[in-house]
C-alpha atoms as a PDB file:
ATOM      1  CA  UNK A   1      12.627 -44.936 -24.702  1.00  0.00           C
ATOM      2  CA  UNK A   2      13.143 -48.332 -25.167  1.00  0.00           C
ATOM      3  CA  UNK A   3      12.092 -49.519 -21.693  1.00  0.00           C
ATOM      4  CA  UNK A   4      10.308 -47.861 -18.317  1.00  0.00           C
ATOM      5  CA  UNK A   5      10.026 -48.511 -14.818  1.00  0.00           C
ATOM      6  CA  UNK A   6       7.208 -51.077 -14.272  1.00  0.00           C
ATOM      7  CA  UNK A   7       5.269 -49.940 -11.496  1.00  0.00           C
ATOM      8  CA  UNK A   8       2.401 -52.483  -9.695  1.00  0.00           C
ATOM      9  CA  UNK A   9       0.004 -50.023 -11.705  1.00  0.00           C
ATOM     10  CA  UNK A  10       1.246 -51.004 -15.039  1.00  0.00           C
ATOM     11  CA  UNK A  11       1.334 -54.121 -14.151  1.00  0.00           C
ATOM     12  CA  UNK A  12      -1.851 -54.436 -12.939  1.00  0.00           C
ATOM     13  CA  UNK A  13      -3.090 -52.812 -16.295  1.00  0.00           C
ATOM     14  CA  UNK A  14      -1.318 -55.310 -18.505  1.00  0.00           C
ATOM     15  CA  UNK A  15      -2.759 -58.006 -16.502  1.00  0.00           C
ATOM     16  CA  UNK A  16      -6.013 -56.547 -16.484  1.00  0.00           C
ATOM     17  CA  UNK A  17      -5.741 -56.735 -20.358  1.00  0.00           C
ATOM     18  CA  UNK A  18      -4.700 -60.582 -20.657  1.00  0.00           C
ATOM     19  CA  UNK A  19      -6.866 -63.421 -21.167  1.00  0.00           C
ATOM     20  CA  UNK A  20      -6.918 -65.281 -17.790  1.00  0.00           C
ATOM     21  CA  UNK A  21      -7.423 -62.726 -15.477  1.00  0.00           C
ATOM     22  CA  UNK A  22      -6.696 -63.249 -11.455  1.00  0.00           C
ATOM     23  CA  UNK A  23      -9.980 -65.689 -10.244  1.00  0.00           C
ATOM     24  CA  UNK A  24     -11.081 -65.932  -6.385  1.00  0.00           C
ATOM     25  CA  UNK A  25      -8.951 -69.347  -6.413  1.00  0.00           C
ATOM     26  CA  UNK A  26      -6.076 -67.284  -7.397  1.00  0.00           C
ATOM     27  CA  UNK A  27      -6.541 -64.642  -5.252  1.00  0.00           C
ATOM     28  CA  UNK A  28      -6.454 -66.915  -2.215  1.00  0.00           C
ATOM     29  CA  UNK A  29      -3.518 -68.683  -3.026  1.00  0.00           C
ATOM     30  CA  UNK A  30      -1.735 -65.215  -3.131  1.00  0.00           C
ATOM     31  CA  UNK A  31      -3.511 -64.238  -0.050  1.00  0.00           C
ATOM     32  CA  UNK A  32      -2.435 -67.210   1.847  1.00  0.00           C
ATOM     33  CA  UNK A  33       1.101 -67.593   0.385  1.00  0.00           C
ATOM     34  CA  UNK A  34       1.576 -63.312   1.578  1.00  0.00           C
ATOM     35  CA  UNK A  35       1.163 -64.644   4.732  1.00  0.00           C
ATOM     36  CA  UNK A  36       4.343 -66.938   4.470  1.00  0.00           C
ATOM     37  CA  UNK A  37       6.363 -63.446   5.103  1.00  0.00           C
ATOM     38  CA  UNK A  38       9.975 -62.523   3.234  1.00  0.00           C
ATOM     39  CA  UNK A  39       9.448 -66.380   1.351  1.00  0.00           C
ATOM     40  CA  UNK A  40       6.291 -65.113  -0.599  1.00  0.00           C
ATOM     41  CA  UNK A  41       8.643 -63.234  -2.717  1.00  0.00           C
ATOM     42  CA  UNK A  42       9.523 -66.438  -4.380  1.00  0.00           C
ATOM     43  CA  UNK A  43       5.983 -65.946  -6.144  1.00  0.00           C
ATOM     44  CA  UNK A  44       5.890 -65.484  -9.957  1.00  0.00           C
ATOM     45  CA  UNK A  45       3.701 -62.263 -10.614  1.00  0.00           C
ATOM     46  CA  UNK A  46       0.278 -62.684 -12.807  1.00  0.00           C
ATOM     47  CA  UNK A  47       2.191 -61.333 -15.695  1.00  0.00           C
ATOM     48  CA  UNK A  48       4.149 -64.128 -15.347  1.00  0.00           C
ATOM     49  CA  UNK A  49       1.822 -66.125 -14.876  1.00  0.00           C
ATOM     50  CA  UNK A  50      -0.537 -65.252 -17.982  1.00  0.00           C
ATOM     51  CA  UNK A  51       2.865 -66.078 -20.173  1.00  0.00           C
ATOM     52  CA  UNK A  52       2.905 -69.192 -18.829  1.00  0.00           C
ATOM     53  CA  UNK A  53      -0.337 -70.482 -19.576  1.00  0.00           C
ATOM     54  CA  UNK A  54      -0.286 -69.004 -23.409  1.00  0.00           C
ATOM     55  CA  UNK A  55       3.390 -70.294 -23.710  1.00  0.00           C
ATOM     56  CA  UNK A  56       1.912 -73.807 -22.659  1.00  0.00           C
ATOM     57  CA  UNK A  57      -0.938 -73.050 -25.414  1.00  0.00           C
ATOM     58  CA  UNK A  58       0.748 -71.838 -28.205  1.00  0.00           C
ATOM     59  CA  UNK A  59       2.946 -75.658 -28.080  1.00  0.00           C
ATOM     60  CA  UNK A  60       0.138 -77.661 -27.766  1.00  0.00           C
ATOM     61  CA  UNK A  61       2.230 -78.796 -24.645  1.00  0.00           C
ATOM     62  CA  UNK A  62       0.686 -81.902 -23.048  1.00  0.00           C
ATOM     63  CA  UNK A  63       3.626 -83.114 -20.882  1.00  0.00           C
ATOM     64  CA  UNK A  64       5.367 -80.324 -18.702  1.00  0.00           C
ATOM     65  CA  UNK A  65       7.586 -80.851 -16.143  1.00  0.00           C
ATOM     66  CA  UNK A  66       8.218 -77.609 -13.403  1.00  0.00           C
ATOM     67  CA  UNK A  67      11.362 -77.788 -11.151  1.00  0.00           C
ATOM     68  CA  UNK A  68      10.482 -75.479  -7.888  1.00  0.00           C
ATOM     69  CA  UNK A  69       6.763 -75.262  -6.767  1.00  0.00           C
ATOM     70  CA  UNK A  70       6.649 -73.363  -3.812  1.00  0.00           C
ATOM     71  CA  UNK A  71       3.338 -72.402  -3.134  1.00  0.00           C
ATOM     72  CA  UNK A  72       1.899 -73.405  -6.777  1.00  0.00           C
ATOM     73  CA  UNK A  73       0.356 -70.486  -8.467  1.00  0.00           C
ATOM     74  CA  UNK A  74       2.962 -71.190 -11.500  1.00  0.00           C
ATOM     75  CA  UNK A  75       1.925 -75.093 -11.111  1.00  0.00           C
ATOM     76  CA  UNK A  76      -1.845 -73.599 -11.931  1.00  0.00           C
ATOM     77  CA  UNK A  77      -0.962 -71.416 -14.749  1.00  0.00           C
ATOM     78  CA  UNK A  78       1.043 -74.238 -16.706  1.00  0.00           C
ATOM     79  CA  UNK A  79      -1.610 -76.798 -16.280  1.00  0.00           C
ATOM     80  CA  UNK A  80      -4.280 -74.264 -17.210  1.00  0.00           C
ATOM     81  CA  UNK A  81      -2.898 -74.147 -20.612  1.00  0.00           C
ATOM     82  CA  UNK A  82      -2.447 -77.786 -21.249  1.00  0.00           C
ATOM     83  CA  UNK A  83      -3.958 -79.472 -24.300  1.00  0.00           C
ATOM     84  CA  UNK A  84      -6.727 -81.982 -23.141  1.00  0.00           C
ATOM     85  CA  UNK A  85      -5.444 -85.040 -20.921  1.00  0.00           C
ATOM     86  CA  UNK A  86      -1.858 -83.060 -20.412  1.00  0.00           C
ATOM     87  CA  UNK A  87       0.001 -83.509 -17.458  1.00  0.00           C
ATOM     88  CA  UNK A  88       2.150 -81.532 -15.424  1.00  0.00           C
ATOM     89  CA  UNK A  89       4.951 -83.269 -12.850  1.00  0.00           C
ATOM     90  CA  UNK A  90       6.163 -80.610 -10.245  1.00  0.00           C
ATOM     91  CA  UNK A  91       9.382 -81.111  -8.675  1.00  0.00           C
ATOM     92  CA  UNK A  92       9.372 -80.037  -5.071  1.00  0.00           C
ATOM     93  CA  UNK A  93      11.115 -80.590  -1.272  1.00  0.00           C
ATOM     94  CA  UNK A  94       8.698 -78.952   0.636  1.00  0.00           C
ATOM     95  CA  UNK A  95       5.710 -80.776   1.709  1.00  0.00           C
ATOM     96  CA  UNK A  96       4.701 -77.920   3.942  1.00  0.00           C
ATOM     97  CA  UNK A  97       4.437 -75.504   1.487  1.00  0.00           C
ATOM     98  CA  UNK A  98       3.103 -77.091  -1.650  1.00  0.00           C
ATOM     99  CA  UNK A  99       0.468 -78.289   0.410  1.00  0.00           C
ATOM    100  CA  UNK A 100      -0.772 -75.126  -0.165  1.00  0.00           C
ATOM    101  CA  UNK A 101      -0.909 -75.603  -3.361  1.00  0.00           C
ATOM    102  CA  UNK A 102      -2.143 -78.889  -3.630  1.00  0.00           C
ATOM    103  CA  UNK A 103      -5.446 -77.326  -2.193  1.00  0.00           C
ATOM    104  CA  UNK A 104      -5.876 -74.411  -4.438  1.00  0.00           C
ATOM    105  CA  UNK A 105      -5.087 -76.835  -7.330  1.00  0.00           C
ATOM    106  CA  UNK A 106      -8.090 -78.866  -6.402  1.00  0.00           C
ATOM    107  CA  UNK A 107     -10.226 -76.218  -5.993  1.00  0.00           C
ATOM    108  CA  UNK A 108      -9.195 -74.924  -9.324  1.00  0.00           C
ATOM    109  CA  UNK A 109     -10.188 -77.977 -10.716  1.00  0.00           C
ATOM    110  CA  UNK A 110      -6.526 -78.662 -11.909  1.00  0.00           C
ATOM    111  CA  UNK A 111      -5.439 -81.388  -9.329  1.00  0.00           C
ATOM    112  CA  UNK A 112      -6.112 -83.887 -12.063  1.00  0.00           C
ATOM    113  CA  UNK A 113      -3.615 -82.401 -14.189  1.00  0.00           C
ATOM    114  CA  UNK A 114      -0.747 -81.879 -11.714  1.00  0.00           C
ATOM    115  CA  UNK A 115       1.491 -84.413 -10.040  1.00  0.00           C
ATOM    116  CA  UNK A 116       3.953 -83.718  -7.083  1.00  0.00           C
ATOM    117  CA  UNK A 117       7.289 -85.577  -6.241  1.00  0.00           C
ATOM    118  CA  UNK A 118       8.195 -84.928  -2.640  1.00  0.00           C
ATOM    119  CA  UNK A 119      12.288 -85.236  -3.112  1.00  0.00           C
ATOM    120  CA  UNK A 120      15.385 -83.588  -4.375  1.00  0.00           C
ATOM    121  CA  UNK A 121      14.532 -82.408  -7.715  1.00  0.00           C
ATOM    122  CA  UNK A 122      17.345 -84.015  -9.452  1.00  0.00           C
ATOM    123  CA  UNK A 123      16.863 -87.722  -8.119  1.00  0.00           C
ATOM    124  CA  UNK A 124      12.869 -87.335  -9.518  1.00  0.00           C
ATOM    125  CA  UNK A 125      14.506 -86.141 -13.062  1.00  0.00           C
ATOM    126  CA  UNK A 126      17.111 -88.574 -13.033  1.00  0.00           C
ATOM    127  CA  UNK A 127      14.801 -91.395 -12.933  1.00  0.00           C
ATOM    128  CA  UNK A 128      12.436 -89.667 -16.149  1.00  0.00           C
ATOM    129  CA  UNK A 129      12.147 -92.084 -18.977  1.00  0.00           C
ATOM    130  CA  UNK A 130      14.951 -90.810 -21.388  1.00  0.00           C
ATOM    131  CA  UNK A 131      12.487 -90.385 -24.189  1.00  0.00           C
ATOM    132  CA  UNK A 132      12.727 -86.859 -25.594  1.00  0.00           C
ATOM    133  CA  UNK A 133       9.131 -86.339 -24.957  1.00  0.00           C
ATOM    134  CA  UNK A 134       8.226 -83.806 -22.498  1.00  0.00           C
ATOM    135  CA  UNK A 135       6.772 -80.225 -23.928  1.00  0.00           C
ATOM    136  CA  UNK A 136       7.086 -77.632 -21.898  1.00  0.00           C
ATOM    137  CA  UNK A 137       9.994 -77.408 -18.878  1.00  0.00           C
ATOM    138  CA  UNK A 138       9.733 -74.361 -16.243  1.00  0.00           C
ATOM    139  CA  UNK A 139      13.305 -73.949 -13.830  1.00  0.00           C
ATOM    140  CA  UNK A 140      12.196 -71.892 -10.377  1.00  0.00           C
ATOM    141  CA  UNK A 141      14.462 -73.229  -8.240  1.00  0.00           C
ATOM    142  CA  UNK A 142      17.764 -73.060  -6.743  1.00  0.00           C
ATOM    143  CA  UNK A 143      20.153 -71.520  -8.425  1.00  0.00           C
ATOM    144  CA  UNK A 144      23.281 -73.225  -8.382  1.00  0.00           C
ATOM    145  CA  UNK A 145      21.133 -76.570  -9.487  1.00  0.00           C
ATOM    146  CA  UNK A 146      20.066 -74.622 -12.634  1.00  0.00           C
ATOM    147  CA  UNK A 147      23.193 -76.110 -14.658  1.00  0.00           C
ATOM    148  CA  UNK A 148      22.666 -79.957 -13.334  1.00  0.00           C
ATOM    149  CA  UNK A 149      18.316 -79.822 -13.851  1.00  0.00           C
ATOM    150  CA  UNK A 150      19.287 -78.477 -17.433  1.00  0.00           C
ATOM    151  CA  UNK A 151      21.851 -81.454 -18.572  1.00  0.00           C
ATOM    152  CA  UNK A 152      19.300 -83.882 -17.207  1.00  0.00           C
ATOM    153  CA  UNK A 153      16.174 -81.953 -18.900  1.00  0.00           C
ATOM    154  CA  UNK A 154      17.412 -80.796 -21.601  1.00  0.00           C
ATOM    155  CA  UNK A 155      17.561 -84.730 -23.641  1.00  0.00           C
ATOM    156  CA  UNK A 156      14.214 -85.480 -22.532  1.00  0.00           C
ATOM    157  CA  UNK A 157      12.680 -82.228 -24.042  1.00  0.00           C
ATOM    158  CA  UNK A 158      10.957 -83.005 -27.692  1.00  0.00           C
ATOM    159  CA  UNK A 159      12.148 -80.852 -30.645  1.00  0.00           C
ATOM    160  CA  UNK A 160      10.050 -77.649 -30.501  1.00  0.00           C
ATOM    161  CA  UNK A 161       9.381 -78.185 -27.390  1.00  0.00           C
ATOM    162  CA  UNK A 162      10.214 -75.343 -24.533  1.00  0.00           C
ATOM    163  CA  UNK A 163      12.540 -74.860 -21.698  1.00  0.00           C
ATOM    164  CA  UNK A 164      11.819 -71.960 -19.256  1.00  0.00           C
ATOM    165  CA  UNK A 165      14.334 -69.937 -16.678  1.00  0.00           C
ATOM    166  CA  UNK A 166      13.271 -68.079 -14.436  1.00  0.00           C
ATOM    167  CA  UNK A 167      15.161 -65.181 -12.622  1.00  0.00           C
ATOM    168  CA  UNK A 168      18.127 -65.486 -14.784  1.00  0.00           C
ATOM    169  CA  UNK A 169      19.181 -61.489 -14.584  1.00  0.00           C
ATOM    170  CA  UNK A 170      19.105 -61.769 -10.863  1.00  0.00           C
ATOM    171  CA  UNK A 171      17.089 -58.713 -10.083  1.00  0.00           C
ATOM    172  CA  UNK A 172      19.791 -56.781 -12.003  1.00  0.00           C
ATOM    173  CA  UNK A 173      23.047 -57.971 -10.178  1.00  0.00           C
ATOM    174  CA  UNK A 174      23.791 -60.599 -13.317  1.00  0.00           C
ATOM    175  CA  UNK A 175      25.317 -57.475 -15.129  1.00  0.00           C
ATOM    176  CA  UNK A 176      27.480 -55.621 -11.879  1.00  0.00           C
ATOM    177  CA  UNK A 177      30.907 -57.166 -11.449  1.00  0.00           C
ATOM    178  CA  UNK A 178      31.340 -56.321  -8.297  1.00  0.00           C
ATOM    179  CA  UNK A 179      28.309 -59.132  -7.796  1.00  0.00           C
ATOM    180  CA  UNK A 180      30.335 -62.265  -6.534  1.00  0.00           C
ATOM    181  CA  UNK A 181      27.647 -64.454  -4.100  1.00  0.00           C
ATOM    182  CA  UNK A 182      27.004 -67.808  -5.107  1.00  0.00           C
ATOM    183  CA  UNK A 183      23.414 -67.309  -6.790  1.00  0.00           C
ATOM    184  CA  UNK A 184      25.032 -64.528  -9.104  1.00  0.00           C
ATOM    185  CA  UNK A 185      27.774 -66.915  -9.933  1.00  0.00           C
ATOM    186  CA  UNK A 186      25.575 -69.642 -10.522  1.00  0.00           C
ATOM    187  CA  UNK A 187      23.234 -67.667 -13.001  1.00  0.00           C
ATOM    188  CA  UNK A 188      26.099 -66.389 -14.814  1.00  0.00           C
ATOM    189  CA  UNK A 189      27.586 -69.876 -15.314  1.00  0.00           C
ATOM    190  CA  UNK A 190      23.930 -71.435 -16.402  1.00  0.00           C
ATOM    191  CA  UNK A 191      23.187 -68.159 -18.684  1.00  0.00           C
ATOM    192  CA  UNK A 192      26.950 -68.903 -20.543  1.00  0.00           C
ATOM    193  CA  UNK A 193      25.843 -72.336 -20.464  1.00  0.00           C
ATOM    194  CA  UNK A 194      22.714 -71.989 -22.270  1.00  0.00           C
ATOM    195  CA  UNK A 195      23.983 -69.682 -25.009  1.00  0.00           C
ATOM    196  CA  UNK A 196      26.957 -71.935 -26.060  1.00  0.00           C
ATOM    197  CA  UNK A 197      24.539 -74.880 -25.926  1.00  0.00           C
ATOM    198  CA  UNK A 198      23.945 -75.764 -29.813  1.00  0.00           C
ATOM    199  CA  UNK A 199      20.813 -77.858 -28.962  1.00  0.00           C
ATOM    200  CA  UNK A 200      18.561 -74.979 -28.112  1.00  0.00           C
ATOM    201  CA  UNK A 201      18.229 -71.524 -29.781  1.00  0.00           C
ATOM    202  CA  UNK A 202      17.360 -69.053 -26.608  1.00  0.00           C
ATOM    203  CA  UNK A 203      16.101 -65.069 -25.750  1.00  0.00           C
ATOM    204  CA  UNK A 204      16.445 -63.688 -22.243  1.00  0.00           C
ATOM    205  CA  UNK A 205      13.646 -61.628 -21.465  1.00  0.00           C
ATOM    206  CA  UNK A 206      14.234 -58.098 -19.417  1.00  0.00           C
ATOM    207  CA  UNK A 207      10.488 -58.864 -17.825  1.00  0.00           C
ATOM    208  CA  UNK A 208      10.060 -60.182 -14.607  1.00  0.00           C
ATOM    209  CA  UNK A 209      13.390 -60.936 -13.163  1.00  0.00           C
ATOM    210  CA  UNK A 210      14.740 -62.351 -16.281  1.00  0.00           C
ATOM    211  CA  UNK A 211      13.285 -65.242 -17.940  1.00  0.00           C
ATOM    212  CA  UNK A 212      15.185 -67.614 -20.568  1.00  0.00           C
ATOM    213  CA  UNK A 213      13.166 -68.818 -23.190  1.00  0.00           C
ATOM    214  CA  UNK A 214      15.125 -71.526 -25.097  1.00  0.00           C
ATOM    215  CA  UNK A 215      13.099 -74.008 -27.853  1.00  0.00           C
ATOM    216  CA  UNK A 216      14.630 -77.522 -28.406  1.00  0.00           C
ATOM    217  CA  UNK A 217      15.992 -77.372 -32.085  1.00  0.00           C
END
């Protein structure tokens, strides 16, 4: 078999077997975001989340930008693996909920590391020195943006340097036809986009809920 179902037992296993392991700090920003209800889903998983932080290693990535905070357990895993006086700037519109995050990011030790920009994601990107000079850029946001954050992120990313997608397959509804709502659409559109784009040479991943991993030639 080439693939299996992954059940919160294997995936507790795998993370069980990774490097940086779930601490207290992360455990009560999961606790406390759970209690946000149906929106919690929005949550990368610690899988994820370990990928993140040895993605941000393996680059030496010391200028990240993440569009989409939400509660900021991704936020902590990206600036976790940041090379020594890195910096990550998270994009965000909701004070109320990355002000969880702001606290678990402190108590991580990581608030140094992390700045927040209250404001529509694309006006905060737009106004980015156009210096290709940023590392490491993780999309979690909404969808039909995807295609407008890329075109303005994509120039400013160094060559090597890595541009992250999450939930690009759309919990499986990328592939069904009969799939016509305006997040499908949307993915569709940015995952043709990213393929044609000669710039960047790209793999989806079938983990998570689809993750594009695309390195600036």
């Amino acid at each position: 078999m080439r693939s299996f179902p992954v059940t919160d037992a294997i995936r507790s296993y795998a993370v069980a077997h990774g490097t940086w392991r779930p601490d207290p700090v992360v455990r009560g920003l999961q606790a406390e975001t759970a209690g946000l209800g149906d929106a919690a889903g929005m949550q990368i998983g610690d899988d994820q989340g370990q990928l993140l932080t040895l993605l941000a290693r393996l680059i030496g990535a010391r200028r990240a930008v993440e569009v989409g905070t939400f509660t900021g357990y991704s936020s902590m895993c990206i600036a976790r693996g940041l090379a020594e006086g890195g910096s990550l700037l998270c994009c965000d519109v909701s004070a109320e909920w990355t002000e969880i995050g702001r606290r678990a990011w402190a108590s991580a030790g990581l608030a140094d590391r992390i700045e927040l920009r209250i404001a529509p994601a694309l006006d905060t990107l737009r106004a980015l020195p156009t210096a290709a000079d940023i590392d490491l850029v993780f999309i979690d946001a909404d969808k039909p943006a995807y295609a407008a954050y890329w075109a303005e992120l994509v120039p400013r990313v160094r060559p090597g340097g890595l541009l992250l997608a999450d939930n690009v397959l759309w919990s499986g509804r990328i592939a069904d036809p009969e799939t016509d709502d305006a997040n499908t659409v949307a993915l569709r559109a940015f995952n043709d986009l990213v393929v044609s784009d000669d710039r960047v040479e790209s793999v989806v991943l079938t983990a998570f809920d689809g993750l594009t991993i695309a390195r600036k030639r």
